[in-house]
N, C-alpha and C. Protein backbone atom coordinates (compact mmCIF):
# COMPACT_ATOMS: atom_id res chain seq x y z
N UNK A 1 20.88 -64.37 -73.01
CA UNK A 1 20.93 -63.00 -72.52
C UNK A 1 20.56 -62.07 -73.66
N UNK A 2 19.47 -61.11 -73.23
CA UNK A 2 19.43 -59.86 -74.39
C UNK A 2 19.91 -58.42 -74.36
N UNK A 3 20.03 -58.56 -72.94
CA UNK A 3 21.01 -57.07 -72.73
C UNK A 3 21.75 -57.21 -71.34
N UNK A 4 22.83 -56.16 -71.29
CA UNK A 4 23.54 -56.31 -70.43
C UNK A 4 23.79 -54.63 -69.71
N UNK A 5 24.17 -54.63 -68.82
CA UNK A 5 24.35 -53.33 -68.52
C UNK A 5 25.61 -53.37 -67.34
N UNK A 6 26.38 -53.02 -67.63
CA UNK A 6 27.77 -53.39 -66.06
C UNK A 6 27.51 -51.87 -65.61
N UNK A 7 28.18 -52.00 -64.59
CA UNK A 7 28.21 -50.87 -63.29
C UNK A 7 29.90 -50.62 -63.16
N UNK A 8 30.33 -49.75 -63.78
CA UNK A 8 32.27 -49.47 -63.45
C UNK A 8 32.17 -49.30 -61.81
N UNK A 9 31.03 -48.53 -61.30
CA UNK A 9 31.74 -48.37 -60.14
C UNK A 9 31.28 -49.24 -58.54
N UNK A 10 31.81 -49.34 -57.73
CA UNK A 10 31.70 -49.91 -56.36
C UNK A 10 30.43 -49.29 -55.94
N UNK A 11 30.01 -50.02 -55.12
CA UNK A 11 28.97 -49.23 -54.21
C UNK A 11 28.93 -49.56 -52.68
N UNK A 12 28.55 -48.49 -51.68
CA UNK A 12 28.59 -48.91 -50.10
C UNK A 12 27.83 -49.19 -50.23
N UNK A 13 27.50 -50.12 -49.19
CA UNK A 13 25.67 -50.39 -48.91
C UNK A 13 26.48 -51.12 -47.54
N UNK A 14 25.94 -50.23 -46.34
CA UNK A 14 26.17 -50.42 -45.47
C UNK A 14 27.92 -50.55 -44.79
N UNK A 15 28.65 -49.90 -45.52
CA UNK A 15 30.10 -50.32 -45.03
C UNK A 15 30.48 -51.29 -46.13
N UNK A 16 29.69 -52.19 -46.62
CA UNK A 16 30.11 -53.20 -47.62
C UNK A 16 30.50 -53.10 -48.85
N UNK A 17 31.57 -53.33 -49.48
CA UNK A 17 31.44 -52.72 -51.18
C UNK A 17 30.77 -54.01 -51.67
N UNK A 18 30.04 -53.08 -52.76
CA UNK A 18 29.11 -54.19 -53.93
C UNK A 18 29.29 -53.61 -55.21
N UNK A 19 29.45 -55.08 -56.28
CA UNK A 19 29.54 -54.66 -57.16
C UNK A 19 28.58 -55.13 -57.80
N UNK A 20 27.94 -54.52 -58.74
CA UNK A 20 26.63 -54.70 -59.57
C UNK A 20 26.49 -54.54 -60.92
N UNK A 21 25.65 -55.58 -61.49
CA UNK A 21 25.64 -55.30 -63.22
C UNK A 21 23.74 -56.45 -63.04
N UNK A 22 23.79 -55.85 -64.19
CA UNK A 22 21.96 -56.27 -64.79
C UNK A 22 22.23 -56.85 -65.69
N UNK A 23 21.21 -57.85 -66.00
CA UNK A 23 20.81 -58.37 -67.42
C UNK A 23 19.49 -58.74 -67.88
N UNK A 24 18.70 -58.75 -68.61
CA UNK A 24 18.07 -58.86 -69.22
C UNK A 24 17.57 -60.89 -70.11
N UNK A 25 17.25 -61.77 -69.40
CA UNK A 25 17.34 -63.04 -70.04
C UNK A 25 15.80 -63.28 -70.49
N UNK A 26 16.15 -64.23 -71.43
CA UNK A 26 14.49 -64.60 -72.04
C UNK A 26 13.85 -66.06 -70.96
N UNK A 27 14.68 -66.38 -69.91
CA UNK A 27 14.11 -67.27 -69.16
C UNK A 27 12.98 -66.62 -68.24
N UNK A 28 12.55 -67.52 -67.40
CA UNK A 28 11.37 -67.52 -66.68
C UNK A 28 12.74 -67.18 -65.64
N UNK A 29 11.93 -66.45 -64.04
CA UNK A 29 12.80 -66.22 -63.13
C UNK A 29 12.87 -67.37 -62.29
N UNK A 30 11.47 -68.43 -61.86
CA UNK A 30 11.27 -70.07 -61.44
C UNK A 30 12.35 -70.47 -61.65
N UNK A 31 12.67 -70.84 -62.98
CA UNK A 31 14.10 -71.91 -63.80
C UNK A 31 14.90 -71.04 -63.25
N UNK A 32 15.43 -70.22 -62.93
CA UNK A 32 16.53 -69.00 -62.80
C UNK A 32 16.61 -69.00 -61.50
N UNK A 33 16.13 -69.31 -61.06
CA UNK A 33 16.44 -69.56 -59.24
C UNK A 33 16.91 -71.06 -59.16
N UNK A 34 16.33 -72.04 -59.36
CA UNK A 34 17.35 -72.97 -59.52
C UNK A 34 18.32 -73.02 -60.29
N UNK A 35 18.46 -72.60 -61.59
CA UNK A 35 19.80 -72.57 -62.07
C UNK A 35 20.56 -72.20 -61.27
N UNK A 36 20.53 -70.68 -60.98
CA UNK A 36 21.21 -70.28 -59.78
C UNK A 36 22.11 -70.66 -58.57
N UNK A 37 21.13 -71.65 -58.17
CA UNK A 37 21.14 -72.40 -56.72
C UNK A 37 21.91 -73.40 -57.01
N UNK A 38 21.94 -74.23 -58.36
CA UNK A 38 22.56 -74.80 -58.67
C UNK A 38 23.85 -74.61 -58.94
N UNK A 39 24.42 -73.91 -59.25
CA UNK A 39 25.70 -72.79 -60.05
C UNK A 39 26.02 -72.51 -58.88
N UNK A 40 25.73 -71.80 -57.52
CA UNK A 40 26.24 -71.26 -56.11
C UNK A 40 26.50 -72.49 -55.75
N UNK A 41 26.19 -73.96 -55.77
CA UNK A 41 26.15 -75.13 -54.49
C UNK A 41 27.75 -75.44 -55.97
N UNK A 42 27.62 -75.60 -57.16
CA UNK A 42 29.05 -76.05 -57.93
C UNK A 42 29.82 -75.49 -57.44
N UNK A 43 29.93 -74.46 -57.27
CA UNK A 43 31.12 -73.53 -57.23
C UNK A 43 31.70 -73.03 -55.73
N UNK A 44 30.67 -74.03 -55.10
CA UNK A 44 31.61 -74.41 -53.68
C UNK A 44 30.78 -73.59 -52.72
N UNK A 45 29.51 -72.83 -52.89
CA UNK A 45 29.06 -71.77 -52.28
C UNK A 45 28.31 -72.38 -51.17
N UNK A 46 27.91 -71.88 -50.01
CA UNK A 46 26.82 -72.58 -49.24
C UNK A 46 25.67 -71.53 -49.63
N UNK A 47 24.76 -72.23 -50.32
CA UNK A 47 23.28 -71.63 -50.19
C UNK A 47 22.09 -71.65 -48.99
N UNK A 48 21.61 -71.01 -48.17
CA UNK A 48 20.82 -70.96 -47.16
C UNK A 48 19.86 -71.99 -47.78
N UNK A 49 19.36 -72.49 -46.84
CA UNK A 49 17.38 -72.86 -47.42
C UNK A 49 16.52 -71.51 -47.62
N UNK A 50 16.05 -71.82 -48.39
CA UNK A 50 14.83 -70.69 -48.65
C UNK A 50 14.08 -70.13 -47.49
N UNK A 51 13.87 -70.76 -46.79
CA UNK A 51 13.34 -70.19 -45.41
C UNK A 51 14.18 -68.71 -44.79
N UNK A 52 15.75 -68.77 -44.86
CA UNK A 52 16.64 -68.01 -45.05
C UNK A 52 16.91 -67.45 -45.96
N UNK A 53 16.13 -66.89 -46.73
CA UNK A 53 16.52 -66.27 -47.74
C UNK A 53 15.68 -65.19 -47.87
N UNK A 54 16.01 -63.96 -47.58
CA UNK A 54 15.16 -62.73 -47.93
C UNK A 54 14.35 -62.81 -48.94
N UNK A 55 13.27 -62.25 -49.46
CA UNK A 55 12.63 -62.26 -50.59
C UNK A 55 11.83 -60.94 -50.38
N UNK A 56 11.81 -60.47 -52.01
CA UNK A 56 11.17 -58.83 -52.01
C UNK A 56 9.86 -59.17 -53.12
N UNK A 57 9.31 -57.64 -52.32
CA UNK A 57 7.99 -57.58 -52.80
C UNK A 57 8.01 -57.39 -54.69
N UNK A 58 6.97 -57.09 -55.15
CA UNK A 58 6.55 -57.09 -56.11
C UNK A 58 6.70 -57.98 -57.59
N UNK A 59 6.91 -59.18 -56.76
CA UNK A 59 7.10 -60.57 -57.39
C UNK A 59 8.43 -61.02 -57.51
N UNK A 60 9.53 -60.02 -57.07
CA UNK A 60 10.86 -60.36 -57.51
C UNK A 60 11.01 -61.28 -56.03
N UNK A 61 12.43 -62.23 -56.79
CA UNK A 61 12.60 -63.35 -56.48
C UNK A 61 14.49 -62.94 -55.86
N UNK A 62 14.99 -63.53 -54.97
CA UNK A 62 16.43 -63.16 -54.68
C UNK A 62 16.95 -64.25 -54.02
N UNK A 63 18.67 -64.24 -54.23
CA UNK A 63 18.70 -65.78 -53.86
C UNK A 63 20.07 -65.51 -53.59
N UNK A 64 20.60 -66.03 -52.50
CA UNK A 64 22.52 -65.67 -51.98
C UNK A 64 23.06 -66.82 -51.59
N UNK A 65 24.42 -66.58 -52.59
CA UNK A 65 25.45 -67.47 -52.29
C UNK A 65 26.64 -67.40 -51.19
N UNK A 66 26.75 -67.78 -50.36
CA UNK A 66 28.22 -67.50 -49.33
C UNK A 66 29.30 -68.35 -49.74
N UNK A 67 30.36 -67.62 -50.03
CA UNK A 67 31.70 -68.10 -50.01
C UNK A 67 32.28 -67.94 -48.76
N UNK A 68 31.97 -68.44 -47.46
CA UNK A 68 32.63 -68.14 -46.28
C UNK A 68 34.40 -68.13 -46.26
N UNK A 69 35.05 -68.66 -47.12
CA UNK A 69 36.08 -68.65 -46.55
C UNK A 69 36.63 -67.34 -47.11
N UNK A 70 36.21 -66.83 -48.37
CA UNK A 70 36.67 -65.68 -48.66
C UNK A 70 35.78 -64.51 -48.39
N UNK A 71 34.82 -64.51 -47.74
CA UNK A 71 33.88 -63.38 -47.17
C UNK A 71 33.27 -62.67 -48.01
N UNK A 72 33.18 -63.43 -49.30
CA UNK A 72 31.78 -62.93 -50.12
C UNK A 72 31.00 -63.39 -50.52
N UNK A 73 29.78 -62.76 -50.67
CA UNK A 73 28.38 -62.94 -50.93
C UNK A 73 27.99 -62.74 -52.82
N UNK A 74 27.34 -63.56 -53.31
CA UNK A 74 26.81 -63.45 -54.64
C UNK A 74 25.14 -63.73 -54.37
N UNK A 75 24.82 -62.35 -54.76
CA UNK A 75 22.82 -62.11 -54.64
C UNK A 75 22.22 -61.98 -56.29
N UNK A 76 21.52 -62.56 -56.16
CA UNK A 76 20.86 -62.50 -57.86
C UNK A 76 19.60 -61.93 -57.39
N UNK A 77 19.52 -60.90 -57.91
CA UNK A 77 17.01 -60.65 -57.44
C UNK A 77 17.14 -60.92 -59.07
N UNK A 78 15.55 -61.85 -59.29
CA UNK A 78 15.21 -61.55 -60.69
C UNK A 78 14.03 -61.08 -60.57
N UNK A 79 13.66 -60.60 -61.18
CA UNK A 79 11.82 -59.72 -61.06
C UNK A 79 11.43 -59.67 -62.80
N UNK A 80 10.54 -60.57 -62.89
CA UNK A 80 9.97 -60.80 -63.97
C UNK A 80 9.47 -59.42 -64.93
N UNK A 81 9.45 -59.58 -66.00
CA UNK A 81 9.19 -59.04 -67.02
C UNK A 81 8.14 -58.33 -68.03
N UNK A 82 7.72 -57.73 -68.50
CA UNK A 82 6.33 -58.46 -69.58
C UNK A 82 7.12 -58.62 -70.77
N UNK A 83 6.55 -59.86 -71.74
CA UNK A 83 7.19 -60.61 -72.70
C UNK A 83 7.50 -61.53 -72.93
N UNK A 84 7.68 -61.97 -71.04
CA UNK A 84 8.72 -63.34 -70.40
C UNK A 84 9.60 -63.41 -70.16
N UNK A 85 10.47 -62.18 -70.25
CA UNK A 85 11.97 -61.42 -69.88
C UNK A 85 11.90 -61.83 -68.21
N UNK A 86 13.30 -61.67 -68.07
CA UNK A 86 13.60 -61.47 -66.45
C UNK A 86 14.69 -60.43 -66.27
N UNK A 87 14.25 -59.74 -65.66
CA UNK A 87 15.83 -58.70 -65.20
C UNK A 87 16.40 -59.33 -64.11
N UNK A 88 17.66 -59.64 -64.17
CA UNK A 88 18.50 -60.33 -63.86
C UNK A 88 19.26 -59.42 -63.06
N UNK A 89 19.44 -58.23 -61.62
CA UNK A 89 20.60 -58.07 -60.91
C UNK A 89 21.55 -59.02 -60.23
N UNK A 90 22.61 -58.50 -60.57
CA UNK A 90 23.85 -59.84 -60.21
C UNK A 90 24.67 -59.13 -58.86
N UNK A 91 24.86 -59.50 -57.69
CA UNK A 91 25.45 -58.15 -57.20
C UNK A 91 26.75 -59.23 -56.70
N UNK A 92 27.76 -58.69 -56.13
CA UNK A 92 28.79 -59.43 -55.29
C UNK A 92 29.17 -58.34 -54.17
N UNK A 93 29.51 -59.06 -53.03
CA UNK A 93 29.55 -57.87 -51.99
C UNK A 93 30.89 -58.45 -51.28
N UNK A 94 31.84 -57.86 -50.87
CA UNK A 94 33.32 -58.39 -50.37
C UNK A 94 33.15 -57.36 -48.74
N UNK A 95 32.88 -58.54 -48.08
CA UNK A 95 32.70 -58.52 -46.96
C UNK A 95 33.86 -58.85 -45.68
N UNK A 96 34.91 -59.56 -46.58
CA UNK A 96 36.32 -59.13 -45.68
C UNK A 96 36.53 -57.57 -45.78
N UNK A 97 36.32 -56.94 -46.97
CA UNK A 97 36.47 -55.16 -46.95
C UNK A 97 35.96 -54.54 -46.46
N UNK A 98 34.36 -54.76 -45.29
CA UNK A 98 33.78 -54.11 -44.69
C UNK A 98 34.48 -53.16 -43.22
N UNK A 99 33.48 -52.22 -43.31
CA UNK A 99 34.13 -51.10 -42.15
C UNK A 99 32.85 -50.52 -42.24
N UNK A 100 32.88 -49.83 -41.15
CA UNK A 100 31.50 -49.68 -39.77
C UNK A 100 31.25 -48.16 -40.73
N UNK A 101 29.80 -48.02 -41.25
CA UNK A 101 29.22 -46.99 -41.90
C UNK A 101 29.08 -45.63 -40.99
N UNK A 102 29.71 -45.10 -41.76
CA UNK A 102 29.35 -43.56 -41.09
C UNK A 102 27.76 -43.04 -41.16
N UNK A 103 27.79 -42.90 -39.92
CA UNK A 103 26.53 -41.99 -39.99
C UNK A 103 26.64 -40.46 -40.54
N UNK A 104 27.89 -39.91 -39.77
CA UNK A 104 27.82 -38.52 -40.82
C UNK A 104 27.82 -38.18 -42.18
N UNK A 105 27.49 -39.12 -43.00
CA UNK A 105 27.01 -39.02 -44.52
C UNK A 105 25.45 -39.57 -44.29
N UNK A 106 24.70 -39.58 -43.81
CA UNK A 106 23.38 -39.88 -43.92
C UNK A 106 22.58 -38.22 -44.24
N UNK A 107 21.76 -38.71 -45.45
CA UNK A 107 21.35 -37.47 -46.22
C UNK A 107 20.10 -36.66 -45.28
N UNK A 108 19.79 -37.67 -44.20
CA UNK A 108 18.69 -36.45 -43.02
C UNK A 108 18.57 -37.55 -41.79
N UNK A 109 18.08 -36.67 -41.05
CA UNK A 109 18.01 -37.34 -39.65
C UNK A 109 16.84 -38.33 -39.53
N UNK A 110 17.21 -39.83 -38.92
CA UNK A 110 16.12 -40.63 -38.56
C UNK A 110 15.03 -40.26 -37.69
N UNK A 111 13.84 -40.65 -38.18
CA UNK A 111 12.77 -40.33 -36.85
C UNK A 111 12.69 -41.44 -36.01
N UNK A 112 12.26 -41.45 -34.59
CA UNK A 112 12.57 -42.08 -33.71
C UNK A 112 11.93 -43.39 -34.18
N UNK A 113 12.14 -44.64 -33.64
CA UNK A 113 11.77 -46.16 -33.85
C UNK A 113 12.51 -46.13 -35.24
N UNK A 114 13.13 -45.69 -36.03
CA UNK A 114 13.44 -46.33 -37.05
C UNK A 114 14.45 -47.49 -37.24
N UNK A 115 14.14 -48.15 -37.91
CA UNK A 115 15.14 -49.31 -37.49
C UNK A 115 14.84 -50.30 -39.09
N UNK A 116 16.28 -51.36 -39.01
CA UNK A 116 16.34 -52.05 -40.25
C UNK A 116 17.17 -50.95 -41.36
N UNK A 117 17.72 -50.22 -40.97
CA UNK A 117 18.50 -48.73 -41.25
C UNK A 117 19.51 -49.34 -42.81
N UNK A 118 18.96 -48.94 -43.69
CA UNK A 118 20.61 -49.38 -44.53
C UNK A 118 21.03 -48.28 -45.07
N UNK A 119 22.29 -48.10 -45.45
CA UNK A 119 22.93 -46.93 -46.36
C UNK A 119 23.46 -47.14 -47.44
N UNK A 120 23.38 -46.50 -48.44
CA UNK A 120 23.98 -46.92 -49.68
C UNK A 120 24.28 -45.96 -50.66
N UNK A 121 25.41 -45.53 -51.12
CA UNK A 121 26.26 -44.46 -51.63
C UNK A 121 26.70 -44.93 -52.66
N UNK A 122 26.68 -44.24 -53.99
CA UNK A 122 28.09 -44.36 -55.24
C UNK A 122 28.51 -42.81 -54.88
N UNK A 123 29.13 -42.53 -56.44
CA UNK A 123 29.51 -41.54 -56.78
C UNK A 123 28.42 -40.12 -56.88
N UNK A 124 27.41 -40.59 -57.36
CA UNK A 124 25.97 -38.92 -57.64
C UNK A 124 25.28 -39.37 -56.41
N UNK A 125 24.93 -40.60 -55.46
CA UNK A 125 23.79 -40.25 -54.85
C UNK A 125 24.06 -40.91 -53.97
N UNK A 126 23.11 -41.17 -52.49
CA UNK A 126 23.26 -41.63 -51.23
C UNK A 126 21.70 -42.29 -51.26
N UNK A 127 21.52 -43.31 -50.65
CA UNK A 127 20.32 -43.86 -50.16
C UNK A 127 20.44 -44.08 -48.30
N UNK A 128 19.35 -43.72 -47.73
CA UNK A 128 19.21 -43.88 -47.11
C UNK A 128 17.82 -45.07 -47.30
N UNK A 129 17.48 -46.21 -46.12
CA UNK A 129 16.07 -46.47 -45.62
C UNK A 129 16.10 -47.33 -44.82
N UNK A 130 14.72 -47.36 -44.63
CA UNK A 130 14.48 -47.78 -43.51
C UNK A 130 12.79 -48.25 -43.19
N UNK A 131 12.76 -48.63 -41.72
CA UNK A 131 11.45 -48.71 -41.38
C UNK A 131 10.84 -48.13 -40.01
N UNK A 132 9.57 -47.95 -40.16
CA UNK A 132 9.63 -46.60 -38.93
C UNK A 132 8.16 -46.98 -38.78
N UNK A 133 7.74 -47.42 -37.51
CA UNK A 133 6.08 -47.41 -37.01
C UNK A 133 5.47 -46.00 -36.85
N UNK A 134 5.14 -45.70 -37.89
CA UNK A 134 5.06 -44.48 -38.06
C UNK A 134 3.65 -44.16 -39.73
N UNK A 135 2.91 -42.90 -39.74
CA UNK A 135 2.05 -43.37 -41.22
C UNK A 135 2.58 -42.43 -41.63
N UNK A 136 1.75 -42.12 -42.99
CA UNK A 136 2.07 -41.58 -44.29
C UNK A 136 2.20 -40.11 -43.48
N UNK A 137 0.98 -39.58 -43.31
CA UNK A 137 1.17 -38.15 -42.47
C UNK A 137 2.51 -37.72 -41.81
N UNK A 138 2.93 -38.79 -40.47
CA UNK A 138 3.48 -38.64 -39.48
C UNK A 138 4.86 -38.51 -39.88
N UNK A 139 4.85 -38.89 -41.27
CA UNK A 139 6.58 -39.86 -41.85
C UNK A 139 6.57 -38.04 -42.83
N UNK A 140 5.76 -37.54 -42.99
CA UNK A 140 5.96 -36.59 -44.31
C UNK A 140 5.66 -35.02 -43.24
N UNK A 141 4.78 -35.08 -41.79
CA UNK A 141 5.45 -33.94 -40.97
C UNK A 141 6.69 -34.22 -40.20
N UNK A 142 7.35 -35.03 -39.79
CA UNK A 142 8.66 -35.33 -39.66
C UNK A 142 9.98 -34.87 -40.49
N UNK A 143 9.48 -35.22 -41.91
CA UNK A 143 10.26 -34.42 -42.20
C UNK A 143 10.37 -33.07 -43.07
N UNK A 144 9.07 -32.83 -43.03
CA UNK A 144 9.04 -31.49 -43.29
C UNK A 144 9.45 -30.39 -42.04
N UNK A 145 9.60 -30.81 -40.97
CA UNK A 145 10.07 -29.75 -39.66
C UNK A 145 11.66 -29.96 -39.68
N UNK A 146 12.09 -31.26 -40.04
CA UNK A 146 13.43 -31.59 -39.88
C UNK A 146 14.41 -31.33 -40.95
N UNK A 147 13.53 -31.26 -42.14
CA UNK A 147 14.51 -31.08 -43.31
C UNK A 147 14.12 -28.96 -43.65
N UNK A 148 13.41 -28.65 -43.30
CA UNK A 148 13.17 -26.88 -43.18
C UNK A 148 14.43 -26.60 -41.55
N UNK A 149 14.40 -26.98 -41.07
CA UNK A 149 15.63 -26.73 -40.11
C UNK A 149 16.70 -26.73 -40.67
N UNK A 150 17.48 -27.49 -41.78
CA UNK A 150 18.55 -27.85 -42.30
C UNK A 150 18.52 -27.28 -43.96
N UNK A 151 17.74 -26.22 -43.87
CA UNK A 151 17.66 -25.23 -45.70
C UNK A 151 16.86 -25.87 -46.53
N UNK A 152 16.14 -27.14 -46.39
CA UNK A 152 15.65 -27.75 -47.64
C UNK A 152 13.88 -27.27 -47.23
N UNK A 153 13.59 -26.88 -48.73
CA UNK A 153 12.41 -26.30 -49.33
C UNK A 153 11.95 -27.39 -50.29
N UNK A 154 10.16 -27.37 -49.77
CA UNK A 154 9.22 -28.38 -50.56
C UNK A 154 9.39 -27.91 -52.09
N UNK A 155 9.90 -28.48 -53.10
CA UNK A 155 9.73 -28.01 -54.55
C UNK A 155 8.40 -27.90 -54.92
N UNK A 156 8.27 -26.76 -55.62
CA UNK A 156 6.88 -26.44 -56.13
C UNK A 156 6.66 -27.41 -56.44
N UNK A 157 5.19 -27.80 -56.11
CA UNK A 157 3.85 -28.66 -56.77
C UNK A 157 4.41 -29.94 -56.35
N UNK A 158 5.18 -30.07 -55.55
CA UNK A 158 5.42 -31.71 -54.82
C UNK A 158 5.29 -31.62 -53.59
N UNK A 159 5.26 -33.07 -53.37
CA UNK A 159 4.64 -33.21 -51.33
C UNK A 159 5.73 -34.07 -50.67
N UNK A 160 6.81 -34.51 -51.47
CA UNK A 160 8.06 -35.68 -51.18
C UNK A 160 9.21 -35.33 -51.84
N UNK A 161 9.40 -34.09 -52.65
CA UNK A 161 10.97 -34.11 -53.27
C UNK A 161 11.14 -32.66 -52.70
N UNK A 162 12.33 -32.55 -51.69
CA UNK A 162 13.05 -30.98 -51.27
C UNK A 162 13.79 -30.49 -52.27
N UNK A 163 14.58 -29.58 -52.23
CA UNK A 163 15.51 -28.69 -52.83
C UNK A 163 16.36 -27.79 -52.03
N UNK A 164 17.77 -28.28 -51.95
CA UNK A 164 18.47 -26.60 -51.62
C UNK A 164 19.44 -26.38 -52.87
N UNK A 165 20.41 -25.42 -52.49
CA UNK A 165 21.23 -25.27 -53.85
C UNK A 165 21.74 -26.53 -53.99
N UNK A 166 21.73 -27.07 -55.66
CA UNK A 166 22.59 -27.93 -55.65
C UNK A 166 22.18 -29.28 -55.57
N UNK A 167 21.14 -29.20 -54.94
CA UNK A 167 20.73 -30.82 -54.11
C UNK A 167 19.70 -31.22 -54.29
N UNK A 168 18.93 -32.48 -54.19
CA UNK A 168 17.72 -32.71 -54.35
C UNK A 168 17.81 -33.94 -52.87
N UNK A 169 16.36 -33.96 -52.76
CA UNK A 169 16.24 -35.33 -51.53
C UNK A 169 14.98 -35.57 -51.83
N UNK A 170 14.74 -36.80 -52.42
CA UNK A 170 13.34 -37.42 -52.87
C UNK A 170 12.86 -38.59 -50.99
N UNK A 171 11.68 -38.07 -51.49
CA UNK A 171 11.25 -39.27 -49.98
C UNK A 171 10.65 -40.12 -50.55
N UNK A 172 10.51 -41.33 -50.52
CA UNK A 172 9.66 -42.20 -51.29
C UNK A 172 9.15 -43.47 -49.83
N UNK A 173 7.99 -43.30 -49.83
CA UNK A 173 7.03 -44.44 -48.75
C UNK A 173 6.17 -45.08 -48.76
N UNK A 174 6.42 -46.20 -48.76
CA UNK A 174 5.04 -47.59 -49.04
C UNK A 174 4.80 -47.95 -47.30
N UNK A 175 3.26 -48.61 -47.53
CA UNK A 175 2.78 -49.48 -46.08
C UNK A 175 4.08 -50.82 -46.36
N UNK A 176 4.70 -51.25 -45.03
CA UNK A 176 5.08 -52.42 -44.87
C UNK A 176 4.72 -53.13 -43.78
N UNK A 177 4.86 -54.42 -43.18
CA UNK A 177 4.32 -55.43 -42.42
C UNK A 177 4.47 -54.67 -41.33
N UNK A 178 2.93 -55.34 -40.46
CA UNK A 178 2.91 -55.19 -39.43
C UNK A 178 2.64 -53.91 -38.50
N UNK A 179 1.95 -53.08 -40.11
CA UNK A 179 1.80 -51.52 -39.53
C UNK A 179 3.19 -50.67 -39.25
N UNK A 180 3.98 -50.82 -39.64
CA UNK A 180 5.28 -50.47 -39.97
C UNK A 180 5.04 -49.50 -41.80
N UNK A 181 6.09 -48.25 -41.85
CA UNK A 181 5.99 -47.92 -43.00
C UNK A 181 7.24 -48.17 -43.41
N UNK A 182 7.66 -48.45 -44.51
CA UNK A 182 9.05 -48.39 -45.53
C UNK A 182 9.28 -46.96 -45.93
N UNK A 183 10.17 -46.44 -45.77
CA UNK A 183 10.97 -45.03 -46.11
C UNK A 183 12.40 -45.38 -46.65
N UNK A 184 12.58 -44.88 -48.09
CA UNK A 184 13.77 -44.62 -48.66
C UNK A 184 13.64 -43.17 -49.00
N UNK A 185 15.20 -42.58 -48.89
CA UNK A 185 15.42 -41.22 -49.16
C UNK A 185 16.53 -40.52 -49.99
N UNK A 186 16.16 -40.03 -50.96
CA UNK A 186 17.21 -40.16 -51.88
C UNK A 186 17.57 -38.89 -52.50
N UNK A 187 19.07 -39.17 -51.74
CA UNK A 187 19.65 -37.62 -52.41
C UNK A 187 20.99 -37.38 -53.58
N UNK A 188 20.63 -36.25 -54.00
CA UNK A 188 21.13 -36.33 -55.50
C UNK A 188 21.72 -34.77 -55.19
N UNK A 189 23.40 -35.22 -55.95
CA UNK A 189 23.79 -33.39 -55.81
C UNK A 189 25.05 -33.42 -55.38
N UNK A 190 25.08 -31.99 -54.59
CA UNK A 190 26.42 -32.05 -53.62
C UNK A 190 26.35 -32.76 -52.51
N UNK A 191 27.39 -34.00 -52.71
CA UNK A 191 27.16 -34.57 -50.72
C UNK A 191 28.17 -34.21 -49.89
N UNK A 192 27.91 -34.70 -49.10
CA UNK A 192 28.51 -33.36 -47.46
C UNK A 192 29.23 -35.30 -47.35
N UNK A 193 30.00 -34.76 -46.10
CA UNK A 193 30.28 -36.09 -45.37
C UNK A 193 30.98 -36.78 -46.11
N UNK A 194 31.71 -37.80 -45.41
CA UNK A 194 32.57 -39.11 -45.82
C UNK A 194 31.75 -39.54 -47.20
């Protein structure tokens, strides 16, 4: 390990608390997924087959352990490096503690078809995202009519970050499968709501 970084605090993501810390290793992320896999099947975990196993874009690699009898989950993403480093997120999520996410803390209103919905809150900020058959245009007049209804103003010289007092809400959108777009939305500031 060459660096470490812990997280003091909890996080929702979806009703679920997670706890999270990073690291920094000089392994390859390949070896690091089986280590992994190996270390979750010792320690009593059931590991999915890979077929079951989510995996994210931009080369990073992710891999979950279930402890069914105690209702938590251990997720590692590693996403390679330059150097040969791997960043290492470690997350654990206690899923006997779950309770049904409020929607009245969601930082703006969904546009219709959206779906695959997650939420995710600490202490400074809220994530919203999602996915919405919908394009770049359609996703950025959406919410420019919806977020000017509710006080928020385009910040000078940007086309995706609002402003009201106090607050910020970044939009951030990639193409995803199937003609589908990816939308995360991210607000920073005073939050309203649960």
């Amino acid at each position: 390990m060459l660096e470490q970084v812990d997280a003091s605090e909890v996080l929702d993501a979806n009703g679920v608390p997670v706890v999270l810390r990073a690291v920094v290793v000089k392994d390859s992320a390949q070896d690091l997924v089986q280590r992994f896999a190996d270390a979750f099947r010792a320690g009593g975990l059931h590991v999915p087959p890979g077929s079951e196993q989510p995996q994210l874009a931009s080369g990073a690699a992710m891999l979950t352990g279930v402890d069914m009898y105690r209702g938590l989950t251990y997720t590692v993403i590693l996403q390679p490096q330059e150097g040969g480093v791997t960043l290492v997120y470690l997350g654990e999520a206690n899923h006997a503690l779950a309770r049904e996410p409020s929607l009245a803390g969601d930082v703006a209103t969904l546009p219709p078809g959206a779906h695959g919905v997650m939420r995710v809150s600490d202490e400074s900020s809220r994530t919203l995202s999602f996915q919405v058959p919908m394009s770049e245009a359609e996703v950025r007049t959406f919410y420019a009519q919806a977020l000017g209804r509710d006080g928020w103003r385009l910040a000078d010289g940007e086309t995706s970050v609002y402003t009201r007092p106090g607050e910020e809400l970044r939009i951030i959108q990639a193409p995803a499968e199937k003609g589908l777009r990816s939308v995360v939305l991210v607000h920073r500031g005073r939050l309203r709501g649960p």
